[in-house]
Protein backbone atom coordinates (compact mmCIF):
# COMPACT_ATOMS: atom_id res chain seq x y z
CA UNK A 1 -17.02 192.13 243.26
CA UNK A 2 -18.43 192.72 239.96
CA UNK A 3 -18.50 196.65 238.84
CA UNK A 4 -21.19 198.34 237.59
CA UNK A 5 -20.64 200.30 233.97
CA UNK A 6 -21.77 203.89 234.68
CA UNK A 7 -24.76 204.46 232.74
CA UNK A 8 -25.93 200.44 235.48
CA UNK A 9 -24.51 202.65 238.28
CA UNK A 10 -26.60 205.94 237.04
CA UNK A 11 -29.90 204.37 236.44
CA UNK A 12 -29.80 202.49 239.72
CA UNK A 13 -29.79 205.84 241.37
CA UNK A 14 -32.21 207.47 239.24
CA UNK A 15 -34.69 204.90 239.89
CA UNK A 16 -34.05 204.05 243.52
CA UNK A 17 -33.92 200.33 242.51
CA UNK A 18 -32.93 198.37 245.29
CA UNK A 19 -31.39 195.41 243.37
CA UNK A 20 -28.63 193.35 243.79
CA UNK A 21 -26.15 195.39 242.21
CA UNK A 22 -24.42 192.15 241.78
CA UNK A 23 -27.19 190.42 239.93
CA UNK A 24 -27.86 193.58 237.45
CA UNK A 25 -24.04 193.89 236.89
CA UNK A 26 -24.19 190.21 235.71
CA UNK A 27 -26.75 190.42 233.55
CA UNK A 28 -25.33 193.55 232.12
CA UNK A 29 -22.01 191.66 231.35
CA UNK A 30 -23.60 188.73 229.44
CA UNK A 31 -21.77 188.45 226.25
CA UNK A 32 -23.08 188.26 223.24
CA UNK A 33 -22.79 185.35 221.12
CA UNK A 34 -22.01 185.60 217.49
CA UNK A 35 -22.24 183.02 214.68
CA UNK A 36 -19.03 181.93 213.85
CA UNK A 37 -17.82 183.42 210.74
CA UNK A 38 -15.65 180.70 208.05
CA UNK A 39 -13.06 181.27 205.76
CA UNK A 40 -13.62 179.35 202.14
CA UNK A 41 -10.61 176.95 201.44
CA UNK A 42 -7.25 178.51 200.64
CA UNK A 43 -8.31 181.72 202.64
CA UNK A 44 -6.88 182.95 205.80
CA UNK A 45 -8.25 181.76 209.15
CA UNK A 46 -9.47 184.58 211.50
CA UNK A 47 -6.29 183.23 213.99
CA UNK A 48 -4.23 184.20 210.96
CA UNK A 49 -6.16 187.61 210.50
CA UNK A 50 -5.75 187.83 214.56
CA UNK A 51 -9.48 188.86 214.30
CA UNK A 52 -12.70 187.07 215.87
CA UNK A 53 -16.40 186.82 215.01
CA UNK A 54 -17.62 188.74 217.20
CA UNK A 55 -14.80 191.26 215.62
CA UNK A 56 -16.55 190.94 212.48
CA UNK A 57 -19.99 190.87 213.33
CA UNK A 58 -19.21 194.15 215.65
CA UNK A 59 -16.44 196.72 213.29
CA UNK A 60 -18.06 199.31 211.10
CA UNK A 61 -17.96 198.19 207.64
CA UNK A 62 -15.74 200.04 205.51
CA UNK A 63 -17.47 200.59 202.63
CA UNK A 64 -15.95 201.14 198.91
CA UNK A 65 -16.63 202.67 195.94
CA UNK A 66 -17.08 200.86 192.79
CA UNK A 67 -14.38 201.42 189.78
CA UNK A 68 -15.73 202.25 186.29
CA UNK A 69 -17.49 199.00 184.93
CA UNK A 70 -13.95 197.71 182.86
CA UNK A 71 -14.73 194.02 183.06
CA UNK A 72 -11.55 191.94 181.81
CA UNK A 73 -11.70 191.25 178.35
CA UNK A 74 -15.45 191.20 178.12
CA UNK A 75 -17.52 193.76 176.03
CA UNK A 76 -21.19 192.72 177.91
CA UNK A 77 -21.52 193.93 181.62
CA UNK A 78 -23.13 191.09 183.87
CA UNK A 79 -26.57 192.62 184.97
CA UNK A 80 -26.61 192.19 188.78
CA UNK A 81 -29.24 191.03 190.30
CA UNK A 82 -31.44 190.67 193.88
CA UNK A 83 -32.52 187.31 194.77
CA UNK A 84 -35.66 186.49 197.18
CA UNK A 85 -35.91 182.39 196.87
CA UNK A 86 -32.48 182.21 198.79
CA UNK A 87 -31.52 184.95 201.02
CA UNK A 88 -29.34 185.20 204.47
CA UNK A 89 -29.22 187.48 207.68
CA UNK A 90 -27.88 190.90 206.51
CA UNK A 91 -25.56 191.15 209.38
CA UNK A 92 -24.18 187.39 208.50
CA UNK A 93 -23.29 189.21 205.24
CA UNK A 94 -21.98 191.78 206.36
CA UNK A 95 -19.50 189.65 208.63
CA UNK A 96 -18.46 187.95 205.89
CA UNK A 97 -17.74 191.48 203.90
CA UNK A 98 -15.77 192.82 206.39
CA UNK A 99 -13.73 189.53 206.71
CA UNK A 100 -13.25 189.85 202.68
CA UNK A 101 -12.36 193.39 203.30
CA UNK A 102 -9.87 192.27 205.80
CA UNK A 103 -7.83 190.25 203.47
CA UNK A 104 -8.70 192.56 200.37
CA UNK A 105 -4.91 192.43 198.84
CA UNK A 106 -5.44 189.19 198.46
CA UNK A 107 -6.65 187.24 195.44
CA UNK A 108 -10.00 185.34 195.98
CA UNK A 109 -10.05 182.64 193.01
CA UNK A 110 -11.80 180.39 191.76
CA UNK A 111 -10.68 177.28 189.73
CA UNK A 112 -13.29 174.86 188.81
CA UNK A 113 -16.24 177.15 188.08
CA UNK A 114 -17.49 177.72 191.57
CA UNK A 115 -15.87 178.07 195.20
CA UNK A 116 -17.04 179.29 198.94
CA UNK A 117 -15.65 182.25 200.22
CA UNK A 118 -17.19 182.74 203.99
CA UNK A 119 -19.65 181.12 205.71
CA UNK A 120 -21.50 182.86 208.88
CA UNK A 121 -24.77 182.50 210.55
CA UNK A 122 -27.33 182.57 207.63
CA UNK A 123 -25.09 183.14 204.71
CA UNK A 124 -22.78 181.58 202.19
CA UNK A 125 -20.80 184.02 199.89
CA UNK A 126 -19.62 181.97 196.97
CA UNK A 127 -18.26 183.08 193.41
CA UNK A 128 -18.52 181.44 190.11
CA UNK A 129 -16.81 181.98 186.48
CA UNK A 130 -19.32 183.13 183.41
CA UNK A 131 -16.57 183.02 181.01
CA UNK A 132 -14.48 179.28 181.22
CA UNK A 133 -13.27 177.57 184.33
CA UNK A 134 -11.66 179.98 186.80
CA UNK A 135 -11.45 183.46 187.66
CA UNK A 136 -10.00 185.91 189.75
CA UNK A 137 -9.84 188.90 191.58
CA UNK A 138 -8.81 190.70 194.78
CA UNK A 139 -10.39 189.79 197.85
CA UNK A 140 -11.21 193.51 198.28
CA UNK A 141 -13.31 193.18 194.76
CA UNK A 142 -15.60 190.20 195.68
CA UNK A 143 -16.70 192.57 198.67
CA UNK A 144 -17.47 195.07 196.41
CA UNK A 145 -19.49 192.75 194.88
CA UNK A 146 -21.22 191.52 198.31
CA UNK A 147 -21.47 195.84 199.51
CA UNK A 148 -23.31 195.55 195.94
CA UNK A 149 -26.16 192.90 197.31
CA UNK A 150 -26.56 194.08 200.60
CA UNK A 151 -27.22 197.62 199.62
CA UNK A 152 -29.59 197.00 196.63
CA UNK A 153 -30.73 193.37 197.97
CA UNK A 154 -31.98 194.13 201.72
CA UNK A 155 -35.40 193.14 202.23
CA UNK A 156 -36.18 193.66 205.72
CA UNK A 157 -32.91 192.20 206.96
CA UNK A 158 -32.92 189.55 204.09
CA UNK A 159 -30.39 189.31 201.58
CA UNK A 160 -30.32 187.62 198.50
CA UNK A 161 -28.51 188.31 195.10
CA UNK A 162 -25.28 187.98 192.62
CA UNK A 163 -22.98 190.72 191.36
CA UNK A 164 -19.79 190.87 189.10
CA UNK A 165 -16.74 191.42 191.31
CA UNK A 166 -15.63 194.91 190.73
CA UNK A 167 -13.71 195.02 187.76
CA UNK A 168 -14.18 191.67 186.78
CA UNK A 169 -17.72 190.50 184.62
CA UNK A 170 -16.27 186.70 184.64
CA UNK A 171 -16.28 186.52 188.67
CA UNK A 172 -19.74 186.39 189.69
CA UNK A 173 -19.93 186.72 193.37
CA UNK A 174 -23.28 184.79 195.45
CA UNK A 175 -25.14 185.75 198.46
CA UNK A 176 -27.28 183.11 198.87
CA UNK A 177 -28.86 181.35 202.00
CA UNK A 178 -26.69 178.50 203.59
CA UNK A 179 -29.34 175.61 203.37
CA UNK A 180 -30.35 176.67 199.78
């Protein structure tokens, strides 16, 4: 027999309804699907992470706080910037920021000028080098740089934009749309 959550159970009562409890219970339970949410090579797999997408679509994100602007060896700050010819879902981003989050000790790198970090739904976060061939920085940073776009980049549930990884001006991390 299929149980009825509470608040099922409480309206049925309020409103006299006299539906198949069964058949409201079931339609209660549907799950949700959720885009799946992928790693960028070299990263951990969500079965290493013991996590799931629907994990990552559904935790709270845990939002950071930028360091002081000390980019590596670099005297000129990268200007961040909003995008609107290429943007994604803004809760496929933030899937793929908690997932970055998740494995924030370690280092997200890049070593021929550009790599793929997550995939999910809508978006592609990718990172690039300003400054020579590769670059590098804790996973935890390139989310910082993602928390960057999706708080200053959110158009109506769009997101679009590029921001130095915290800490680092020569990492350049992309929210961009996954067709673009």
């Amino acid at each position: 027999m299929t149980r009825l959550t509470p608040l099922l159970a409480t309206l049925l009562l309020l409103t006299g309804s006299s539906a198949n409890a069964a058949s409201v219970a079931d339609i209660a339970s549907t799950k949700s699907t959720y885009p799946d949410v992928i790693p960028g090579p070299g990263l951990p797999t969500l079965a290493e992470l013991n996590l799931t997408s629907e994990a990552l679509y559904t935790m709270t994100p845990n939002f950071q706080t930028r360091s002081k602007p000390e980019f590596s060896g670099r005297s000129e700050l990268y200007t961040n910037e909003c995008f609107t010819y290429t943007t994604a879902n803004v809760d496929d981003v933030i899937a793929c920021f908690n997932y970055l989050e998740s494995i924030g000790g370690n280092t997200c790198g890049i070593a021929n000028t550009n790599v793929q970090f997550c995939y999910a739904g809508t978006a592609q976060i990718s990172g690039s080098s300003i400054d020579g061939p590769s670059a590098a920085s804790l996973c935890s940073d390139v989310a910082l740089g993602v928390q960057w776009i999706f708080t200053y980049c959110n158009v109506n549930g769009q997101v679009g934009g590029a921001a130095a990884a915290n800490g680092n001006g020569n990492l350049i991390v992309g929210v961009e749309n996954i067709d673009w």
